[in-house]
Protein backbone atom coordinates (compact mmCIF):
# COMPACT_ATOMS: atom_id res chain seq x y z
CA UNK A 1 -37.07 -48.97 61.87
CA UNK A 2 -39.92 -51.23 59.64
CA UNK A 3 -40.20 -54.38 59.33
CA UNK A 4 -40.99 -54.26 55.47
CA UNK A 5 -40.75 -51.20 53.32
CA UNK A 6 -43.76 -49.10 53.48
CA UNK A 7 -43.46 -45.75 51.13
CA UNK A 8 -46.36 -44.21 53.36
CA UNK A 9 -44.42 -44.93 56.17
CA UNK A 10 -41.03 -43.83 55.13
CA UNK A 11 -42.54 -40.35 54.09
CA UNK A 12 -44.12 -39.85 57.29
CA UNK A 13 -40.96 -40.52 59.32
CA UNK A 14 -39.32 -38.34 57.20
CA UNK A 15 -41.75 -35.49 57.62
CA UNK A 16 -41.59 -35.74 61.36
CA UNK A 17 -38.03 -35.85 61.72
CA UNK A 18 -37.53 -32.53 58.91
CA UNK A 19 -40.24 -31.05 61.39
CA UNK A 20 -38.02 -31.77 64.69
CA UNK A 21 -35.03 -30.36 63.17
CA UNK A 22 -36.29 -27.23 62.12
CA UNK A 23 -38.05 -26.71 65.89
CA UNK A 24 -34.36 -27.64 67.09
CA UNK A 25 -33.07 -24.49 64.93
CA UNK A 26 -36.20 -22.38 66.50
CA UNK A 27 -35.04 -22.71 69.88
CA UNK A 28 -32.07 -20.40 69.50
CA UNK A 29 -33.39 -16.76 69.69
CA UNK A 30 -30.95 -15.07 67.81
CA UNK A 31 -29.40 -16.51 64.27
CA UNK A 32 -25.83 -15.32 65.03
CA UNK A 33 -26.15 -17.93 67.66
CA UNK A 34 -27.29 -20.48 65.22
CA UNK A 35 -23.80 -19.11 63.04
CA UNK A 36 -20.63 -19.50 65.31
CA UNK A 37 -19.26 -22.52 66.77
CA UNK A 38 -20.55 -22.82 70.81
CA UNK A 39 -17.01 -24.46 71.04
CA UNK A 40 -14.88 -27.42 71.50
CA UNK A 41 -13.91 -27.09 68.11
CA UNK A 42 -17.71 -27.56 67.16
CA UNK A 43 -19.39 -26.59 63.75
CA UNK A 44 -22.14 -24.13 64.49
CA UNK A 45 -25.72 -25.47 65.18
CA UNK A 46 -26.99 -24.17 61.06
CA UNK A 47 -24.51 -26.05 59.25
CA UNK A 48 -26.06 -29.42 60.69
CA UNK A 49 -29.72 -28.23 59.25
CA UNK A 50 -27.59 -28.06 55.73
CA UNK A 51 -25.89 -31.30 56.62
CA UNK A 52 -28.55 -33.81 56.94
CA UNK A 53 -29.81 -32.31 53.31
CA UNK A 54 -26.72 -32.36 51.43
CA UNK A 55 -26.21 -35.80 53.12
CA UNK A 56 -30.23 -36.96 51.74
CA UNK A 57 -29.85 -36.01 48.29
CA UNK A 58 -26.58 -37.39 47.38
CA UNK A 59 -27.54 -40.91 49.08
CA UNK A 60 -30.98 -41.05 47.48
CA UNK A 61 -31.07 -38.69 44.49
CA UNK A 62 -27.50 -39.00 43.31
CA UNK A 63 -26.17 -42.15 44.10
CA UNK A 64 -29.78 -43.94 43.97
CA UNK A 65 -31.85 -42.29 41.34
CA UNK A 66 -28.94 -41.72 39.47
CA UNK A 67 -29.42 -37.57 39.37
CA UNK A 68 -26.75 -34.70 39.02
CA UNK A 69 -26.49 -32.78 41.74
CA UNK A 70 -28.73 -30.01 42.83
CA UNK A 71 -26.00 -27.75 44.45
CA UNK A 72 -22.21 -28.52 43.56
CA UNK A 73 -21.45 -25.76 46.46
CA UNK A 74 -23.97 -26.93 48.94
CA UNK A 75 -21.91 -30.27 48.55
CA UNK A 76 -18.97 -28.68 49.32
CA UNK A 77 -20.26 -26.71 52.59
CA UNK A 78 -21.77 -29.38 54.10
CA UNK A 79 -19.67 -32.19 53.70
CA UNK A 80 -17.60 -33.10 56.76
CA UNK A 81 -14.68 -33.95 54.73
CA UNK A 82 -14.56 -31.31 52.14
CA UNK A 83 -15.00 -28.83 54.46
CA UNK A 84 -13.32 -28.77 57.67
CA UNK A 85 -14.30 -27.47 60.72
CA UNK A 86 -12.50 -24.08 61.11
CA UNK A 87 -14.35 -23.55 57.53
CA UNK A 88 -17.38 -24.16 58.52
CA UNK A 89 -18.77 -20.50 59.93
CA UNK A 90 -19.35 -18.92 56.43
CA UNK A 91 -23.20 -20.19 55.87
CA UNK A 92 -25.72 -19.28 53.73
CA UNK A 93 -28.91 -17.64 54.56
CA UNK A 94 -31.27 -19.81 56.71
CA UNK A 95 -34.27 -19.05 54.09
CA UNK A 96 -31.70 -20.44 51.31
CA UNK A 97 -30.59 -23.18 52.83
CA UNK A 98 -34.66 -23.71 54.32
CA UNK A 99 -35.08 -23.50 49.91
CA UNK A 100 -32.75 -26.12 49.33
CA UNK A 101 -33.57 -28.62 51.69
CA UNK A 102 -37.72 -28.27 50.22
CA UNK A 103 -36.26 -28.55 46.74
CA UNK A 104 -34.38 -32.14 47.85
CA UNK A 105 -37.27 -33.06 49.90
CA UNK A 106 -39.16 -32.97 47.14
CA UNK A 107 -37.20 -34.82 44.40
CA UNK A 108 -37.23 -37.45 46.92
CA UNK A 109 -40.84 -37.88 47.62
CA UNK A 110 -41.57 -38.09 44.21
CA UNK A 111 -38.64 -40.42 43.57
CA UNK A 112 -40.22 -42.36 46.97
CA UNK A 113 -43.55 -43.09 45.21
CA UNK A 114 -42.29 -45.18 42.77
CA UNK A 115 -39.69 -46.42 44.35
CA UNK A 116 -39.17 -50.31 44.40
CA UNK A 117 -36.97 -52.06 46.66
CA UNK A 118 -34.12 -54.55 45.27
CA UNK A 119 -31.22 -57.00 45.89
CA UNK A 120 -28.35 -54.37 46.34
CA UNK A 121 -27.96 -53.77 49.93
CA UNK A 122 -28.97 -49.94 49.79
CA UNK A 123 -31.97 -50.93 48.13
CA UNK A 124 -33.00 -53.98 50.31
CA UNK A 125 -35.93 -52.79 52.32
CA UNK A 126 -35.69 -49.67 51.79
CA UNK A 127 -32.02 -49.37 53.30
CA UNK A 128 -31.13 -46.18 52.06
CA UNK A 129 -34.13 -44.40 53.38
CA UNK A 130 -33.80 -45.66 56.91
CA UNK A 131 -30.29 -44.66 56.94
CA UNK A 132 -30.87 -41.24 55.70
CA UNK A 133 -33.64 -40.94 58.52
CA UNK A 134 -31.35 -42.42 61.01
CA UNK A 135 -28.88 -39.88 59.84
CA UNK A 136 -30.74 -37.28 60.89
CA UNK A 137 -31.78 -38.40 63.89
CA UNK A 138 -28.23 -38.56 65.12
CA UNK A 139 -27.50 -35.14 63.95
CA UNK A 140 -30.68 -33.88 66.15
CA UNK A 141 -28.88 -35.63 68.86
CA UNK A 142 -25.63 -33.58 67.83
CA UNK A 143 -27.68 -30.38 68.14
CA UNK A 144 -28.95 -30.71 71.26
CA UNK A 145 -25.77 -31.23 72.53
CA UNK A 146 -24.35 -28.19 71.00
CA UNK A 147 -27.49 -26.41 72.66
CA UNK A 148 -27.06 -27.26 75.73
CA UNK A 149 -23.29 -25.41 75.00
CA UNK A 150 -25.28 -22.25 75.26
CA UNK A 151 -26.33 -20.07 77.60
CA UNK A 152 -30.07 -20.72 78.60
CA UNK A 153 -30.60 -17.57 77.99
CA UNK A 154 -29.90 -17.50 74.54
CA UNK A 155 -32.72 -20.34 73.97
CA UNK A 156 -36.56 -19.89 74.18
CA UNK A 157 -37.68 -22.52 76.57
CA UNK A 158 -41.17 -21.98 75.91
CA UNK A 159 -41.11 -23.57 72.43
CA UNK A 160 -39.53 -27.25 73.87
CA UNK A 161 -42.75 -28.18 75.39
CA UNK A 162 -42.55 -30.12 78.92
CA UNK A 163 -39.10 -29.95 79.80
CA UNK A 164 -38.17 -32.38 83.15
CA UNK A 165 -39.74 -33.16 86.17
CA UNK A 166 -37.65 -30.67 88.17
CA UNK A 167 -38.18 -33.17 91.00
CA UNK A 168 -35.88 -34.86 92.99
CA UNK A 169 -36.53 -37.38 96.09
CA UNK A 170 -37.33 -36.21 99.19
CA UNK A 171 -34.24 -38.58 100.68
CA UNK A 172 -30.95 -39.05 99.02
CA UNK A 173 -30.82 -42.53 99.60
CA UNK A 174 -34.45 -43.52 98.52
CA UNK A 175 -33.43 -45.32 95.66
CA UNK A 176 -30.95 -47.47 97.20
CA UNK A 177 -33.60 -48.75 99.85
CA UNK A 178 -35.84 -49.39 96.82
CA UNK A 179 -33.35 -51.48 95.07
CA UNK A 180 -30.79 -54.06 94.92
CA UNK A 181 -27.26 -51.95 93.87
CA UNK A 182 -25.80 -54.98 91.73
CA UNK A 183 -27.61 -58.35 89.65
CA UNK A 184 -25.40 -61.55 88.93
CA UNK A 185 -25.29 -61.95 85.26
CA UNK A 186 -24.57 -65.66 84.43
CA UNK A 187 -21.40 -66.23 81.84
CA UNK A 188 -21.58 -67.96 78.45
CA UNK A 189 -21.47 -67.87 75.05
CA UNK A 190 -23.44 -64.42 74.09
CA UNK A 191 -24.27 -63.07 70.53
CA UNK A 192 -23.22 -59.56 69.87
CA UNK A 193 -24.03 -57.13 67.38
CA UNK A 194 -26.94 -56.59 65.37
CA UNK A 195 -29.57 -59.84 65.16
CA UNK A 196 -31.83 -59.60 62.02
CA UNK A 197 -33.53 -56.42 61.93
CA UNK A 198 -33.00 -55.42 58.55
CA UNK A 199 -31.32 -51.98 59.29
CA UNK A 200 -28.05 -51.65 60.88
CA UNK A 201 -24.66 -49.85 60.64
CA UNK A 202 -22.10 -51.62 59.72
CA UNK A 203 -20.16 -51.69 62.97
CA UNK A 204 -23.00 -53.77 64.45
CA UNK A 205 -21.97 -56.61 62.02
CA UNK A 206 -21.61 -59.11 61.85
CA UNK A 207 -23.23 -60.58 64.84
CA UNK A 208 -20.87 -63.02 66.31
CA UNK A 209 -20.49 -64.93 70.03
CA UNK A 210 -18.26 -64.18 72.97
CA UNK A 211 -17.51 -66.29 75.86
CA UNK A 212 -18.38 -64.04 78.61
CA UNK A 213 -17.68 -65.16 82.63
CA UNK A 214 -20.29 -64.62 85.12
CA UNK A 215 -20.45 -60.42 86.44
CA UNK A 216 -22.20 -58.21 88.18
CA UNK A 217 -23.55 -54.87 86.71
CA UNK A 218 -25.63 -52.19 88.45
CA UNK A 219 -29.00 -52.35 88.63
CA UNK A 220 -29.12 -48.36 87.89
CA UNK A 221 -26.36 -45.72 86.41
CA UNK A 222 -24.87 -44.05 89.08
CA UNK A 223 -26.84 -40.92 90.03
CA UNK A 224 -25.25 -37.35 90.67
CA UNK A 225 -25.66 -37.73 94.18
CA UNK A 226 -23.46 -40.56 94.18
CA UNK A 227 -20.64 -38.78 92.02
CA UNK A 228 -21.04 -35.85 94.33
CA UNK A 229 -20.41 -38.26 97.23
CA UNK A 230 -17.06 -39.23 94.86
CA UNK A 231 -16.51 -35.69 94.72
CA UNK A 232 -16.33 -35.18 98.73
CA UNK A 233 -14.28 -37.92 99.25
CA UNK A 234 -11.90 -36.32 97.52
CA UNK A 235 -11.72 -38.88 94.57
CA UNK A 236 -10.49 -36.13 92.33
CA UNK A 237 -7.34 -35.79 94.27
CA UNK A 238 -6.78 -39.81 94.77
CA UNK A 239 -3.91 -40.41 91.90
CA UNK A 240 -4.69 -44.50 92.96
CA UNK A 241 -7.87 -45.13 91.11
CA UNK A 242 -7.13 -42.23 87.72
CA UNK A 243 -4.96 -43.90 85.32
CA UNK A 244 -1.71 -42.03 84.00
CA UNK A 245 -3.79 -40.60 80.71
CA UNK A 246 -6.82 -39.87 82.90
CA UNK A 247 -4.95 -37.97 85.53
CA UNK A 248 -2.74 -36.20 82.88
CA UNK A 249 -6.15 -34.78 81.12
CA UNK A 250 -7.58 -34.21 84.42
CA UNK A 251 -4.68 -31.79 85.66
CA UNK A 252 -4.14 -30.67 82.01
CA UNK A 253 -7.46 -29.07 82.23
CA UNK A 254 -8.15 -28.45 85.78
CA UNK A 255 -11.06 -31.11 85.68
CA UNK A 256 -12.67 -31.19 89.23
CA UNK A 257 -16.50 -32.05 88.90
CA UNK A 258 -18.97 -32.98 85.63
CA UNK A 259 -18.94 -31.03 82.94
CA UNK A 260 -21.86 -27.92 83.60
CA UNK A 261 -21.41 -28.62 87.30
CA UNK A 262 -19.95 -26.13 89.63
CA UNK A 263 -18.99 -26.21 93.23
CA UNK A 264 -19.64 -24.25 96.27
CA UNK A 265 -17.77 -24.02 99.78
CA UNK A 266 -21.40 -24.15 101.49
CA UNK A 267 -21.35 -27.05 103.81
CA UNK A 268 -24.81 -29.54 103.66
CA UNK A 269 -26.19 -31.63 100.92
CA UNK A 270 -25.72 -32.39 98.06
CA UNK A 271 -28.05 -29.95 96.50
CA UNK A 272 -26.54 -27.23 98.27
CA UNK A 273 -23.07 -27.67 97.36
CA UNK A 274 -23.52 -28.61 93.62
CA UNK A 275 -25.64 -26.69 90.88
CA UNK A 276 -25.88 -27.58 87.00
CA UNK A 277 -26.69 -25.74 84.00
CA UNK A 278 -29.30 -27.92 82.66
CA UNK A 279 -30.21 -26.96 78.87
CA UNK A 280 -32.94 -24.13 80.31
CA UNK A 281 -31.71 -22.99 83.73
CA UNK A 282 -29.05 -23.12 86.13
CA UNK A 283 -30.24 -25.84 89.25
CA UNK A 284 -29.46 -27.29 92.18
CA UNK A 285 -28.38 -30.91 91.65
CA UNK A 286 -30.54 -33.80 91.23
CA UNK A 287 -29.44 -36.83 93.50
CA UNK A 288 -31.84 -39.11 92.08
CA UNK A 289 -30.65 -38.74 88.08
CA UNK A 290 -28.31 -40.04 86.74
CA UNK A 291 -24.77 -37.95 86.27
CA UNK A 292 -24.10 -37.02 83.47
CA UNK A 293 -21.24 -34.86 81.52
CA UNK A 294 -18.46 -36.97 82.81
CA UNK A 295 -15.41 -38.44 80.60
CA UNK A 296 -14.44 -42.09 79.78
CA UNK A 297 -11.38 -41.02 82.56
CA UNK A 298 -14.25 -39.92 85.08
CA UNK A 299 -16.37 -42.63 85.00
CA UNK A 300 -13.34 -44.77 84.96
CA UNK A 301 -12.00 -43.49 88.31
CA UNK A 302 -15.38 -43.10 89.69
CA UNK A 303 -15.60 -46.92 89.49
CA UNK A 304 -11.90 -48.11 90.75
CA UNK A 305 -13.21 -45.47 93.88
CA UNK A 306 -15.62 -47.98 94.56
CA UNK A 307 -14.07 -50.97 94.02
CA UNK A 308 -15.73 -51.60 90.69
CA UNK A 309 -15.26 -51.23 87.10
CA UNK A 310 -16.66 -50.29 83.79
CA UNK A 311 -18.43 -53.09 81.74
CA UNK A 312 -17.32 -54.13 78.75
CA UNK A 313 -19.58 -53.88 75.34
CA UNK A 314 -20.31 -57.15 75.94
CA UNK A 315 -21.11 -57.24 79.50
CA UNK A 316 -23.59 -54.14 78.42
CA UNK A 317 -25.19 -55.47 75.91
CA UNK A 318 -25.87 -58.80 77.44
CA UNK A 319 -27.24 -57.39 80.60
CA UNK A 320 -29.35 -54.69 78.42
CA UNK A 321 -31.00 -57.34 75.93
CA UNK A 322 -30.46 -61.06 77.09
CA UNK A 323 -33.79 -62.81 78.48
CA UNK A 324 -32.42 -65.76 80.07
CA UNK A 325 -36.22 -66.95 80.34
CA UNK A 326 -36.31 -67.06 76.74
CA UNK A 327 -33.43 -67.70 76.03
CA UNK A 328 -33.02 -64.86 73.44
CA UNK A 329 -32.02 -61.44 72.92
CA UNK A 330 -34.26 -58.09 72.87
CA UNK A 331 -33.94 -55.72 70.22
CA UNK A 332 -34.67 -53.08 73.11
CA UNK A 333 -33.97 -53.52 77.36
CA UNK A 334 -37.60 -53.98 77.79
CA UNK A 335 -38.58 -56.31 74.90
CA UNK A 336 -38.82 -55.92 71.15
CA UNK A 337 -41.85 -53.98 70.38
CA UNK A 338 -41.67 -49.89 70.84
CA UNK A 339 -42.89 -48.22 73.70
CA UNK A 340 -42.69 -45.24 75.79
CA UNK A 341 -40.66 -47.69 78.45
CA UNK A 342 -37.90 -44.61 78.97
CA UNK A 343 -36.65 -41.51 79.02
CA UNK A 344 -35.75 -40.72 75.18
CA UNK A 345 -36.96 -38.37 72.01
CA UNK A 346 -36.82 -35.05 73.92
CA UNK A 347 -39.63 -36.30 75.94
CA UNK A 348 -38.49 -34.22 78.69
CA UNK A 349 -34.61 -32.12 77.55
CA UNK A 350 -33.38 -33.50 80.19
CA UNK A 351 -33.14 -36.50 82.76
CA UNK A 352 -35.39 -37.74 85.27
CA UNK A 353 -34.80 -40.05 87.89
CA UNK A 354 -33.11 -43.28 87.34
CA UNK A 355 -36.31 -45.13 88.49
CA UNK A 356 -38.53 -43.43 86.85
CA UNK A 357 -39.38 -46.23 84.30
CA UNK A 358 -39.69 -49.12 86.13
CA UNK A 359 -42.13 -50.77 83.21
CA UNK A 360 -38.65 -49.93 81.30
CA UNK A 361 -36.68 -52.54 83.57
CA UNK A 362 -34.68 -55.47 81.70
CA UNK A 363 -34.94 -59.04 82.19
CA UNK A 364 -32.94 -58.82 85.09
CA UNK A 365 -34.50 -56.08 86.63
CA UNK A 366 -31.94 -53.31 85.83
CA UNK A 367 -33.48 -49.63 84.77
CA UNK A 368 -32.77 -46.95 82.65
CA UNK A 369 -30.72 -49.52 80.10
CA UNK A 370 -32.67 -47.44 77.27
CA UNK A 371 -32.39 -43.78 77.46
CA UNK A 372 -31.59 -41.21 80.23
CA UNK A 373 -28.17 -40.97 79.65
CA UNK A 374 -25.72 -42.75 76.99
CA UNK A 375 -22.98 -45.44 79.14
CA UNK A 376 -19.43 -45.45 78.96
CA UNK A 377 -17.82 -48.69 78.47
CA UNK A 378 -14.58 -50.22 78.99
CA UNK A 379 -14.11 -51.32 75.39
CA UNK A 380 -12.18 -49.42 72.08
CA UNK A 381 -14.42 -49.25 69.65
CA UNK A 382 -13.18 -51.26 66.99
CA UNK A 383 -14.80 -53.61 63.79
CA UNK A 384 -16.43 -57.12 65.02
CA UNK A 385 -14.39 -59.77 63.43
CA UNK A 386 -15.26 -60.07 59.57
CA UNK A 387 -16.45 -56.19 59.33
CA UNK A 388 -16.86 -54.83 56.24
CA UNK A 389 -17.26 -51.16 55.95
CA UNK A 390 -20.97 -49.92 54.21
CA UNK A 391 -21.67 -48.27 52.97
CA UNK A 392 -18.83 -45.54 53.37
CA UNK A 393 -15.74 -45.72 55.32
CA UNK A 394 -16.56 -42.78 56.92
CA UNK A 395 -19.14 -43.49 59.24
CA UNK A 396 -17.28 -46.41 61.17
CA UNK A 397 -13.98 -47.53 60.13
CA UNK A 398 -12.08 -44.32 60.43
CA UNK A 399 -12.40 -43.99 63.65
CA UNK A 400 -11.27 -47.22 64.49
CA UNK A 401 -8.17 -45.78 66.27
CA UNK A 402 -7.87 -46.94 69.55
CA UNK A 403 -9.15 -43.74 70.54
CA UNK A 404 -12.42 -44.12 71.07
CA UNK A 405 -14.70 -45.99 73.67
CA UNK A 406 -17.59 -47.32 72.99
CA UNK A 407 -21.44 -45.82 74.71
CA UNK A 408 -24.07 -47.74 74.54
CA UNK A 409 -27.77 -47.27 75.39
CA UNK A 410 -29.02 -43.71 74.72
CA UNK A 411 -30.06 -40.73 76.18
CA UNK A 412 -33.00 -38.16 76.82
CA UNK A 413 -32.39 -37.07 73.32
CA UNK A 414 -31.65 -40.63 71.44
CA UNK A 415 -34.33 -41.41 69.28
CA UNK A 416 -36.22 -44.25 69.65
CA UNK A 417 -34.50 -47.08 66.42
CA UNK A 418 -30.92 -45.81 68.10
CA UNK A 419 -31.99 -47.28 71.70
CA UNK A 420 -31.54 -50.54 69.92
CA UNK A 421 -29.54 -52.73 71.96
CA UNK A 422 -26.88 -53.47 69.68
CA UNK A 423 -26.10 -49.78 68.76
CA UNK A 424 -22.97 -48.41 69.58
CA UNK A 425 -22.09 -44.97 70.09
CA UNK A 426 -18.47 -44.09 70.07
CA UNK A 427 -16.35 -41.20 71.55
CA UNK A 428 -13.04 -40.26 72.89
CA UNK A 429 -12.61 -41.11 76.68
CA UNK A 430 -11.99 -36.88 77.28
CA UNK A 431 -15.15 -36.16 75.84
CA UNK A 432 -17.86 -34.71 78.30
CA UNK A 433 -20.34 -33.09 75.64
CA UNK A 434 -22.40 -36.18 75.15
CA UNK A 435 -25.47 -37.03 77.72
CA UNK A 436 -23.04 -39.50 79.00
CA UNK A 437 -23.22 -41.39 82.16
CA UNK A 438 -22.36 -44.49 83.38
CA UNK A 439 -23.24 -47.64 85.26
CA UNK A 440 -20.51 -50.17 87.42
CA UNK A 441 -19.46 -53.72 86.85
CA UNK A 442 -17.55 -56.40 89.02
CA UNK A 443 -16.78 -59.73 88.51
């Protein structure tokens, strides 16, 4: 997130992302809303605002500064592992919990100002403070996901500020005339994982090579017009491309389009037969943007339908941040330094068309690598050889399960240090919650 520790800096990063949060909370019109769980198993949307300040004042006041703590019960309620989910509904009032998170803020401004940075690795650079920002980021992300859960009614639109384009091409297949549908990605030995920038989780690390063989990869994720093309062809019904988990889910729980999609008998286009409850209103299809709300089962079938597959974290990563040119990886698609080179940070609550961040394009040309929607992977998430958990099992090496697939990339609502190409984002292959697409691979 910095290159050196900067206590200016760090407080105004802070202050921004407390700000977000709390507009997050304001977008829900009524607070019983804000109180029960929108489902899935879910908490509700106000025990994240307590979360992210129970989580910053035991990192940095307790465990750092060395302080008791300023609520034993707030500990308790919003802690993941003390209290479970089903638990989780009996919250205090906003304006108290609003009170406690000024009174941690606080301590930890004051303990920012004089704080120097040392050899322990919470303390190197600043560590602690970029992971508690982080932290909060990711729970933002969490948020608007459990938003989108509700009703657009129940939301005021008015206070998210430009949401979308609402436009969508004029011809289906524009962006396939514009562009080529796969690149050649030469094999190799390729470095994954995290490559010197001081903060990182610990599942990034160690950074370590691969031998990868030469692939292709798409250029850009599939787009909803092409999954509703998979949905006409009847790729639902086609047992040949779902495997036997996949299908098993899929007639479990009567999956037969994206999650928020629904389906009409009207005969036409695309946008005709498909509509989607985007986080503010319910719309006609966009052909152009990517899908999104599909499973790790979906996207797998979608691309064994086509004669494809899904990359590996590998594959990903070294298509998303390679520069064969100079011969060296990119912290993000389009280079190192930030930019407004995609479609990320609730720039517009939703996603736009897969093309349209061309100055966003990677090395070799492919788009929307950063933002837009997050991209399943073929790969389990599991520790790189020689992980070490840091600094708290929790975070990484429980879930190292064989249940999980690993996302990479980020979506509209990813902010900006998470687009990093070597973060990974992790899920269960049923889950359809996420803003997750995907994008194809062959060899």
């Amino acid at each position: 997130m910095t290159n050196r520790f900067d206590a200016d800096q760090i407080a105004g990063l802070m202050d921004e992302s407390r700000r977000h949060t709390g507009r997050l909370m304001n977008l829900v019109i009524n607070e019983a809303d804000l109180r029960r769980s929108p489902g899935l198993g879910f908490r509700p949307i106000l025990w994240h605002l307590g979360h992210v300040g129970a989580f910053e004042g035991y990192w940095i006041l307790q465990r750092i500064k060395g302080d008791p703590t300023i609520s034993r019960r707030y500990d308790e309620i919003f802690d993941p592992i003390k209290t479970p989910r089903e638990d989780s509904t009996n919250l205090p009032p906003i304006s108290e919990i609003e009170n406690y998170l000024d009174r941690v803020r606080g301590e930890v401004l004051r303990f920012l100002e004089r704080f120097q940075p040392g050899d322990e690795p919470l303390l190197r650079d600043g560590y602690v403070f970029d992971m508690v920002i982080e932290h909060e980021y990711q729970h933002q992300e969490t948020v608007a996901y459990l938003l989108q859960m509700l009703d657009p009614r129940l939301k005021r639109a008015q206070l998210a500020g430009p949401v979308g384009s609402g436009q969508t091409s004029n011809e289906e297949h524009r962006i396939e005339s514009m562009l080529p549908r796969m690149v050649n990605i030469a094999g190799g030995p390729f470095e994954i994982g995290s490559d010197g920038y001081h903060f990182a989780y610990d599942n990034e690390r160690p950074q370590h090579t691969l031998e990868l063989g030469d692939f292709r990869i798409d250029t850009y994720p599939v787009t909803a017009g092409e999954f509703a093309e998979f949905i006409g062809a009847r790729g639902y019904q086609t047992r040949s491309v779902w495997s036997d988990e996949g299908w098993d889910w899929k007639e479990t729980n009567k999956i037969d389009c994206p999650e928020y999609w629904s389906v009409s008998e009207a005969a036409g286009s695309a946008e005709s037969r498909f509509r989607v409850r985007e986080m503010f209103e319910d719309a006609a299809i966009k052909v152009d943007h990517p899908v999104t709300g599909v499973s790790w089962y979906e996207a797998e079938a979608y691309a064994r339908f086509v004669g494809k597959r899904l990359p590996s974290e590998a594959e990903w990563e070294k298509a998303a941040s390679w520069d064969p040119v100079a011969g060296r990886k990119r912290r993000f698609s389009w280079g190192d330094a930030p930019g407004d080179h995609g479609n990320f940070g609730f720039q517009h609550w939703g996603t736009v068309p897969v093309d349209a961040f061309v100055d966003g394009a990677n090395a070799y040309g492919c788009l929307d690598m950063n933002g837009n929607v997050w991209e399943w992977t073929a790969s389990r998430f599991e520790g790189y050889p020689g992980f070490k958990a840091f600094p708290y099992p929790e975070y990484s090496e429980i879930w190292f399960d064989g249940d999980h697939r690993v996302m990479k990339g980020g979506s509209w609502a990813t902010r900006l240090p998470l687009l990093r190409c070597s973060f990974r984002n992790f899920w269960r292959p049923r889950f359809r919650v996420a803003f997750g697409g995907f994008r194809c691979a062959a060899d």
